[in-house]
Protein backbone atom coordinates (compact mmCIF):
# COMPACT_ATOMS: atom_id res chain seq x y z
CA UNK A 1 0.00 0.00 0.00
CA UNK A 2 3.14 2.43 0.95
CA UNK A 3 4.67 1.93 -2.40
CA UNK A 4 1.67 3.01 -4.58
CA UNK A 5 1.12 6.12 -2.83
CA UNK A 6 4.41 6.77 -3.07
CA UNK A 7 4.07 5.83 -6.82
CA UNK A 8 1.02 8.15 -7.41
CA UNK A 9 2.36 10.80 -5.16
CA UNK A 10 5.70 10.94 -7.66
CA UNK A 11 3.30 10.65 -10.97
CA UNK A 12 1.41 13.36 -9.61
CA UNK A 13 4.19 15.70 -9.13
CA UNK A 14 5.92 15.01 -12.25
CA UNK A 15 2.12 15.72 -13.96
CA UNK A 16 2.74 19.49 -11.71
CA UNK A 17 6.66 20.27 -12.53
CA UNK A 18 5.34 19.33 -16.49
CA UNK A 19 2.57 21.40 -16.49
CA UNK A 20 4.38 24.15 -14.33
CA UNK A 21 6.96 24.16 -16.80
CA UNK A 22 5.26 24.61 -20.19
CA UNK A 23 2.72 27.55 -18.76
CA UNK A 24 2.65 30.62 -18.92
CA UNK A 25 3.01 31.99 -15.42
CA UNK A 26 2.05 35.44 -14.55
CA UNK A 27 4.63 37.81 -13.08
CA UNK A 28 4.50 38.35 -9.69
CA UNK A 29 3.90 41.92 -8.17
CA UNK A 30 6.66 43.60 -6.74
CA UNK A 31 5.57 43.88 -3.47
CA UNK A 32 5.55 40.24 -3.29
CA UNK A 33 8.62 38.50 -2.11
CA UNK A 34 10.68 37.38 -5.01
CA UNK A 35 12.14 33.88 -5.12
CA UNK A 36 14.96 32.86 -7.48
CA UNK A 37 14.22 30.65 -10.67
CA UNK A 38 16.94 28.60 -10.09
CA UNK A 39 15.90 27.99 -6.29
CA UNK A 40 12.41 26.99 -8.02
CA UNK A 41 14.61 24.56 -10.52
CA UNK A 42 16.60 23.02 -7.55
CA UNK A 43 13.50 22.88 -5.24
CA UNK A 44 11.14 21.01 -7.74
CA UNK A 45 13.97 19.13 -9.03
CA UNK A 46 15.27 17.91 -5.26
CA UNK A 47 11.19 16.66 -4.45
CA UNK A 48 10.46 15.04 -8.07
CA UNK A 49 13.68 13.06 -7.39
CA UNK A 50 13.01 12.25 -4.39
CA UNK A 51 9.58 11.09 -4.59
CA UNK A 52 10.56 8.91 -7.30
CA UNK A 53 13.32 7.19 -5.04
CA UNK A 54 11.00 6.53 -2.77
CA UNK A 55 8.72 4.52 -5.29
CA UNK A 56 12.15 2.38 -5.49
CA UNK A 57 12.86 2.18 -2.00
CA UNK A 58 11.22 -1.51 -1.67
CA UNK A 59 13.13 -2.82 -4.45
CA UNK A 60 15.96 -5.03 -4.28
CA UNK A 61 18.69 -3.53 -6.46
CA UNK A 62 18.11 -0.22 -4.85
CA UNK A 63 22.01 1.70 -6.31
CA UNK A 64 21.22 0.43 -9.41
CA UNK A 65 17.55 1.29 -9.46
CA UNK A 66 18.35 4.79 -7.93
CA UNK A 67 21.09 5.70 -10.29
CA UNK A 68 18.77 4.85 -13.34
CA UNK A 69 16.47 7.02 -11.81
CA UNK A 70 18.72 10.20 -11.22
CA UNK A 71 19.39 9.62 -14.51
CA UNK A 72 16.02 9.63 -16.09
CA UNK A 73 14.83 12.06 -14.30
CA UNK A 74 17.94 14.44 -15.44
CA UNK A 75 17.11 13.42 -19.41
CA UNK A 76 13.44 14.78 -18.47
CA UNK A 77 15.03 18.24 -16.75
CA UNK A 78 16.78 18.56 -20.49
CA UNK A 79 13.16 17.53 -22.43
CA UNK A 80 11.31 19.98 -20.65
CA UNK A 81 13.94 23.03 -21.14
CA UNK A 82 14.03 22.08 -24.80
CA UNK A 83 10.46 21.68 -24.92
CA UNK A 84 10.10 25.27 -23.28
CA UNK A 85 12.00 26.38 -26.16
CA UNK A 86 10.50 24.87 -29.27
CA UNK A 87 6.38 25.21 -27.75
CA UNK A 88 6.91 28.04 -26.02
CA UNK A 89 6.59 31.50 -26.67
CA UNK A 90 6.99 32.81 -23.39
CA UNK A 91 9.38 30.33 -21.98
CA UNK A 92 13.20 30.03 -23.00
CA UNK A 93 15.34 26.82 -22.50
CA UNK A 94 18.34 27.59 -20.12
CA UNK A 95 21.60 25.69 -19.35
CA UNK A 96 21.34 27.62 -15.95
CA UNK A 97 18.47 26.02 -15.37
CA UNK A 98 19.83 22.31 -16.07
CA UNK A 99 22.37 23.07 -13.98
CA UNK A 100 19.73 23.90 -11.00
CA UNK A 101 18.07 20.18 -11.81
CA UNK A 102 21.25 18.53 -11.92
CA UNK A 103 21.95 20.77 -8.43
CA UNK A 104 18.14 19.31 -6.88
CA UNK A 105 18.68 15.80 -8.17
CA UNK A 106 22.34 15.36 -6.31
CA UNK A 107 20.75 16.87 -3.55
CA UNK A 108 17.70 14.71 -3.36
CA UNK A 109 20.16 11.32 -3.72
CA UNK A 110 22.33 13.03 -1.37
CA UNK A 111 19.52 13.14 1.19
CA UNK A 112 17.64 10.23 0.32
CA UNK A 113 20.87 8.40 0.58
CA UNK A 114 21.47 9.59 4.30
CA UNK A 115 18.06 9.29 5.54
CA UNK A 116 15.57 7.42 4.27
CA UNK A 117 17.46 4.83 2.12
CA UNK A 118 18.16 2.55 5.34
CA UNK A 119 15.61 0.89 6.29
């Protein structure tokens, strides 16, 4: 029962960081508190990883099953910046902002690797 709401919870939020990615989002007032893109990148990039490495946390092979996800989930950081730029005419694609995925992935296996990856 844990692992499919893990499993939903992680296809849910890759549904959110997909759409969140390819609309058009408003611009915030300037009285509002501003928050960096790239802490955006690293923050929705650190909890899509690790929701998905909790959907492999029951397996057996977990290094092997955790590094193929890292590594998927980086390939979709790079289909969703291109994507931005081809669909998109209000979006741009952005090394930077690979960089801050490839920053919220280590961080998520960095974390999920210290705490919760014991059992």
């Amino acid at each position: 029962m844990e692992h499919k709401f893990y499993f939903y919870s992680a296809l849910l939020l890759t549904i959110v960081v997909t759409t969140g990615s390819l609309i058009s989002i408003p611009k915030l007032e300037t009285t509002q508190v501003q928050i960096s893109d790239k802490l955006v990148h690293i923050s929705a990039y650190c909890l899509l990883t690790l929701n998905w490495l909790l959907v492999c946390k029951f397996k057996t092979n977990k290094l092997k099953e955790s590094l193929l996800i890292l590594l998927l989930i980086f390939i979709y950081g790079i289909i969703i910046e291109v994507l931005q730029g081809v669909l998109t005419s209000y979006r741009q694609a952005d090394l930077l902002d690979v960089l801050a995925n490839f920053t919220g992935i280590g961080l998520a296996f960095m974390f999920f690797s210290i705490f919760l990856g014991r059992k």
